[in-house]
N, C-alpha and C. Protein backbone atom coordinates (compact mmCIF):
# COMPACT_ATOMS: atom_id res chain seq x y z
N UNK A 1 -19.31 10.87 -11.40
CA UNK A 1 -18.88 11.06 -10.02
C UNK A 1 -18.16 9.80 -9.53
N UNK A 2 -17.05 10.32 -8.42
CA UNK A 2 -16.16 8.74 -7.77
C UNK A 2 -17.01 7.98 -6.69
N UNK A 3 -16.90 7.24 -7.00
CA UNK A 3 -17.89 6.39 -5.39
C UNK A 3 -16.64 6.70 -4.25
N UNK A 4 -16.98 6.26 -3.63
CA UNK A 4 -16.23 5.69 -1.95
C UNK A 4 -15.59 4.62 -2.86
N UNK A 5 -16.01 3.47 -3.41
CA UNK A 5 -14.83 2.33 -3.87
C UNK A 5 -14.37 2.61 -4.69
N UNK A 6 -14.65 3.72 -5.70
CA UNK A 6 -13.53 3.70 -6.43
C UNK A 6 -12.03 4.44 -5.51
N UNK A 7 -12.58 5.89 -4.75
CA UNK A 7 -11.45 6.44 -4.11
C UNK A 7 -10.78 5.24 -3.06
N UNK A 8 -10.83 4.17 -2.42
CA UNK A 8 -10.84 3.31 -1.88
C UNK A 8 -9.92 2.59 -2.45
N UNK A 9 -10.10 1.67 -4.01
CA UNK A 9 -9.07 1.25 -4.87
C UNK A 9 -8.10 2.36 -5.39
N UNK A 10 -8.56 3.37 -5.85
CA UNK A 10 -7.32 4.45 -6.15
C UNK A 10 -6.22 4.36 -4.86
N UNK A 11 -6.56 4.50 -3.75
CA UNK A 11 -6.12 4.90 -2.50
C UNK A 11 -4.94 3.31 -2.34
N UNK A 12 -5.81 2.14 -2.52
CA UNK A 12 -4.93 0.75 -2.08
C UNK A 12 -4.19 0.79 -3.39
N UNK A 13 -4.54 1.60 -4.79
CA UNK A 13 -3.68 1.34 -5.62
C UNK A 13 -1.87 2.54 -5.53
N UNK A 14 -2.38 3.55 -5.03
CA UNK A 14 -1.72 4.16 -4.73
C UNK A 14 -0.41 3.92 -3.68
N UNK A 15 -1.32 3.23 -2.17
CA UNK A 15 -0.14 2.06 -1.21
C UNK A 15 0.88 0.96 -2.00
N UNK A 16 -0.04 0.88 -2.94
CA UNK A 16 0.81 -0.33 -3.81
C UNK A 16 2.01 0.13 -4.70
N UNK A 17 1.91 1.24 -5.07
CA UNK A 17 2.90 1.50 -5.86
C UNK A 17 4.33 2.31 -4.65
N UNK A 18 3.76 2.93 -3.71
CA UNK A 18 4.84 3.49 -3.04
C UNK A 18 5.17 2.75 -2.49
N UNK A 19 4.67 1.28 -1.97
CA UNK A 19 5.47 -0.06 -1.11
C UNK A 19 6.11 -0.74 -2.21
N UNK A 20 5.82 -0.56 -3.78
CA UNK A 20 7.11 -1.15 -4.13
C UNK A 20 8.25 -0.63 -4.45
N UNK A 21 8.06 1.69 -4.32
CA UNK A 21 9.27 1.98 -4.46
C UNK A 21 9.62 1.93 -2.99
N UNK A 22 9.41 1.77 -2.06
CA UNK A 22 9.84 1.32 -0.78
C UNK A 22 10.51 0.33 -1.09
N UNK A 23 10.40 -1.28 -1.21
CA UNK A 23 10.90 -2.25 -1.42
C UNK A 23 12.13 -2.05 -2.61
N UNK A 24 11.75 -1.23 -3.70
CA UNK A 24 13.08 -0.88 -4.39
C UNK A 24 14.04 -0.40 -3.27
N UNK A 25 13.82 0.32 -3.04
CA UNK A 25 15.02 1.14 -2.03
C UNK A 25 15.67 0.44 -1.21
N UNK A 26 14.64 -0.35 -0.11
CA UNK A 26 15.03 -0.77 0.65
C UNK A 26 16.20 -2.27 0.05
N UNK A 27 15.69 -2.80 -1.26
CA UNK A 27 17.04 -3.95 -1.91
C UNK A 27 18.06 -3.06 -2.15
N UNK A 28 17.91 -1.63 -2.72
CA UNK A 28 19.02 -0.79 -3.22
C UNK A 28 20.23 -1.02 -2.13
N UNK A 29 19.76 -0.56 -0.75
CA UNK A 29 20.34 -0.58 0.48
C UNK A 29 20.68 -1.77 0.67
N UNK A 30 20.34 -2.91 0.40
CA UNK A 30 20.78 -4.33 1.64
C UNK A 30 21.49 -4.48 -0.03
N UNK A 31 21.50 -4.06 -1.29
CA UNK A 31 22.60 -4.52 -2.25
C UNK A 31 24.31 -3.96 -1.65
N UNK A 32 24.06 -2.88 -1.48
CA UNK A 32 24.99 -1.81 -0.90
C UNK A 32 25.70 -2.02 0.47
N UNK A 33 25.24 -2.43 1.12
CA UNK A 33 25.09 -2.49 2.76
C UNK A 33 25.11 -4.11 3.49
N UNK A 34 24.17 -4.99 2.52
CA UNK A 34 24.29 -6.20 3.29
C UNK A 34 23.77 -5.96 4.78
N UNK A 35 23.19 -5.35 5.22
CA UNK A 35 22.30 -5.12 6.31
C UNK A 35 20.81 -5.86 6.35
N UNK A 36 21.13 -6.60 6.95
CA UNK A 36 19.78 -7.70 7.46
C UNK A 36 18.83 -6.87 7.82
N UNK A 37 18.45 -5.39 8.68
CA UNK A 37 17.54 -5.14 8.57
C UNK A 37 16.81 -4.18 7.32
N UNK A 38 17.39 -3.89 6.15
CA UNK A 38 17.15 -3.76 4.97
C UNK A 38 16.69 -4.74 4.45
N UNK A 39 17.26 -6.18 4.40
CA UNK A 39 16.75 -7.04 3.90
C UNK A 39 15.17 -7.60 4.42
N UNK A 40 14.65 -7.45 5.82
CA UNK A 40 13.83 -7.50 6.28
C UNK A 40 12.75 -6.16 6.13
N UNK A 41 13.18 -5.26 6.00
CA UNK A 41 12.16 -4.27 5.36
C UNK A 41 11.98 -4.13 4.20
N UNK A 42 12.47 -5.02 3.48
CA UNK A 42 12.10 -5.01 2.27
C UNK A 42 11.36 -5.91 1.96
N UNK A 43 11.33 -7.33 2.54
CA UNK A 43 10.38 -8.17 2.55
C UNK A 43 9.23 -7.81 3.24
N UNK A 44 9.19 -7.18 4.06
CA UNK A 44 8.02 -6.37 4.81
C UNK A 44 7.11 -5.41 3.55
N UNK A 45 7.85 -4.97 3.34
CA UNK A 45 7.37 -3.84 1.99
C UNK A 45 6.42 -4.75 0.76
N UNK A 46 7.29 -5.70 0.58
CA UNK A 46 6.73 -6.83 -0.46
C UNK A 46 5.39 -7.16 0.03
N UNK A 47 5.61 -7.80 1.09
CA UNK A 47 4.35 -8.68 1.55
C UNK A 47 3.01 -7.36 1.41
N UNK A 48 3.18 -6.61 1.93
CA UNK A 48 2.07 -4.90 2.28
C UNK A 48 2.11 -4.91 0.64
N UNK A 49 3.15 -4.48 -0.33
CA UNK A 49 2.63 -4.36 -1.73
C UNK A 49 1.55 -5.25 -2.02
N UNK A 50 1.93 -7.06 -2.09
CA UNK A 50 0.93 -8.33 -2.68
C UNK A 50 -0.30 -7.82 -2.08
N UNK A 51 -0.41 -7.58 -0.28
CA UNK A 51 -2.29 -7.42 -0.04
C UNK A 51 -2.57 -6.44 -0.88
N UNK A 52 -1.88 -5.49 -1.11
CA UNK A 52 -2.34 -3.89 -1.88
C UNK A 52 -2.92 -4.05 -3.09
N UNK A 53 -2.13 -5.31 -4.02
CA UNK A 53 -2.67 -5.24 -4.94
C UNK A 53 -3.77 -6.59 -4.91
N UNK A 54 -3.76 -7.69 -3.98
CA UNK A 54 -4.65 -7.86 -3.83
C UNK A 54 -6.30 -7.35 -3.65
N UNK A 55 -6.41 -6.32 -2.64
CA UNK A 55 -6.72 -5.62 -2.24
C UNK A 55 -7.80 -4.85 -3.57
N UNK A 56 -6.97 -4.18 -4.50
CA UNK A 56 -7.11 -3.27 -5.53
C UNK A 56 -8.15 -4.68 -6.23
N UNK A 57 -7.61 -5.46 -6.63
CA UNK A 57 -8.66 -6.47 -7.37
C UNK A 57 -9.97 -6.86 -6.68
N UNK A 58 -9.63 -7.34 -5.42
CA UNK A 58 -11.07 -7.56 -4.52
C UNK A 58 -11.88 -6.35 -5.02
N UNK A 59 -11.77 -4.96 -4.88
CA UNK A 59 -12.52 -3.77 -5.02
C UNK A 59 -12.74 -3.79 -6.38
N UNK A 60 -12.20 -4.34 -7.04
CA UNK A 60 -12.77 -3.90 -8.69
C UNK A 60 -13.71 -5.24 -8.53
N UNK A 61 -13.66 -6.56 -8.26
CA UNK A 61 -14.25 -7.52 -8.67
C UNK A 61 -15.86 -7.71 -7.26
N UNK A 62 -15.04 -6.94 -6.17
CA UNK A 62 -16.35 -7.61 -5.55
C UNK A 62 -17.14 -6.18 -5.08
N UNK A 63 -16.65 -5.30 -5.38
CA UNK A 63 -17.50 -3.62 -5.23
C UNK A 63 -19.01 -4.58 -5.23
N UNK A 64 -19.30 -5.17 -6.04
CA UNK A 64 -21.37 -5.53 -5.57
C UNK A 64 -21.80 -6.04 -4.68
N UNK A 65 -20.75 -6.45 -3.66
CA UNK A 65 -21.14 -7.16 -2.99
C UNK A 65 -20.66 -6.62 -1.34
N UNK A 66 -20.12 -5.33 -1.92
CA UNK A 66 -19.49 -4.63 -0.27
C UNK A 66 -21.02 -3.68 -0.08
N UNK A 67 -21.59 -3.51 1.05
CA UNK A 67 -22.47 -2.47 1.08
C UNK A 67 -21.94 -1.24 1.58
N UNK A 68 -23.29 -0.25 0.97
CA UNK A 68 -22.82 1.10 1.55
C UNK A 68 -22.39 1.64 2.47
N UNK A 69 -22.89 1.29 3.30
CA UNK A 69 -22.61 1.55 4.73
C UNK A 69 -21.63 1.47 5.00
N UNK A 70 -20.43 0.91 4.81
CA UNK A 70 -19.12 -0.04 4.68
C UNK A 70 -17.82 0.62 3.95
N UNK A 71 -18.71 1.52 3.13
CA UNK A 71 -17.40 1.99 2.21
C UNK A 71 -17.08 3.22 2.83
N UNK A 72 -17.07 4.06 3.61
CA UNK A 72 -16.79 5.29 4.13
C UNK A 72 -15.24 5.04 5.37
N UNK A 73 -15.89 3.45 6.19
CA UNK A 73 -15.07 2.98 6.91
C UNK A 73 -13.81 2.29 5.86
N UNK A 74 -14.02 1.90 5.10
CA UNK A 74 -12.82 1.31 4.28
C UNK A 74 -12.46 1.72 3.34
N UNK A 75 -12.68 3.35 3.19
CA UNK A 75 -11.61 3.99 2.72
C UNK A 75 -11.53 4.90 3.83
N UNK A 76 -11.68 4.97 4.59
CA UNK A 76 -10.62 5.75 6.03
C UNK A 76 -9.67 4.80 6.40
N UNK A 77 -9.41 3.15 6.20
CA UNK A 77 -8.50 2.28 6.08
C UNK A 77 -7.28 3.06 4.92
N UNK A 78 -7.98 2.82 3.78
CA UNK A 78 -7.00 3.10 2.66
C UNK A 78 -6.22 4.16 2.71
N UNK A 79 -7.00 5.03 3.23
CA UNK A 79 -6.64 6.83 3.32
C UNK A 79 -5.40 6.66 4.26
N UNK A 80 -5.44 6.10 5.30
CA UNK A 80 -4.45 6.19 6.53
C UNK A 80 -4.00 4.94 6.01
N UNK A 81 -3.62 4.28 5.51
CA UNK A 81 -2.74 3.48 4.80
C UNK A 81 -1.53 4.07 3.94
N UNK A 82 -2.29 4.97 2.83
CA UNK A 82 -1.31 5.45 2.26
C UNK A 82 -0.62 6.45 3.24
N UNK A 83 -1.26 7.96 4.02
CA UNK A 83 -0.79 8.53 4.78
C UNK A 83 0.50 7.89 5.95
N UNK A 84 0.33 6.97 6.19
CA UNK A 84 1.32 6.15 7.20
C UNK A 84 2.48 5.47 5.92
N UNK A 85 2.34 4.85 4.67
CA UNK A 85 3.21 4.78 3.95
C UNK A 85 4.27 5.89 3.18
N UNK A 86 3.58 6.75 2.95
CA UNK A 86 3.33 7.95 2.95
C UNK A 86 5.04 8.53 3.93
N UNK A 87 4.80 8.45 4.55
CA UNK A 87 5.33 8.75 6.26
C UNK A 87 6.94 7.99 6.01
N UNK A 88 6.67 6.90 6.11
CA UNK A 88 7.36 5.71 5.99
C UNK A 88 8.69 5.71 4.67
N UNK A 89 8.01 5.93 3.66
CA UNK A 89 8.66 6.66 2.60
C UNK A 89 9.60 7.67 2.68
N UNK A 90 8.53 8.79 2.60
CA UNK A 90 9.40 10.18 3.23
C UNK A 90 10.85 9.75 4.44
N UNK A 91 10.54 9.25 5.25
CA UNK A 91 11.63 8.86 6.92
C UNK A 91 12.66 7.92 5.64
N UNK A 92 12.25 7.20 5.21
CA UNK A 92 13.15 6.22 4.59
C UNK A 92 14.51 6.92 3.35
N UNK A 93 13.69 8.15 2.32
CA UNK A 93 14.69 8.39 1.65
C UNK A 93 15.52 9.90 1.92
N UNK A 94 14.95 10.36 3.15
CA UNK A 94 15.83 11.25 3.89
C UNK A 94 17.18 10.81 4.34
């Protein structure tokens, strides 16, 4: 069976990979375009990828030390993390 931390790291691992095809896109565009605010959403994208995969390691390395109680609330973080990236994505390659 999945715990709460594992769906939790699946979930921040999942943000992590669509903020860096976000950040692809968004260089695709400021290669193309030279538009400063491409270039700024793409560094935006970056920075949200690094916590993500930060993020993903904290949960594999410190899961013993998060209590139960705790993990239901922080993956309703993760969940609406990806859902809002999610979002963000979709608006972006329309």
């Amino acid at each position: 069976m999945v715990s709460l931390m594992d769906l939790s790291m699946y979930a921040a691992g999942l943000s992590a990979l669509l903020l860096l095809g976000l950040a692809l896109t968004y260089a695709r565009i400021y290669r193309d375009t030279r538009a400063r605010f491409s270039l700024g959403l793409m560094i935006f994208a970056l920075i949200l990828f690094v916590q993500n995969v930060l993020a993903v390691y904290s949960f594999a390395t410190m899961s013993p030390y998060i209590g139960e109680p705790f993990l239901p609330y922080l993956l309703g973080i993760n969940v609406a993390q990806v859902l809002g990236v999610l979002v963000l994505f979709r608006t972006t390659i329309r």
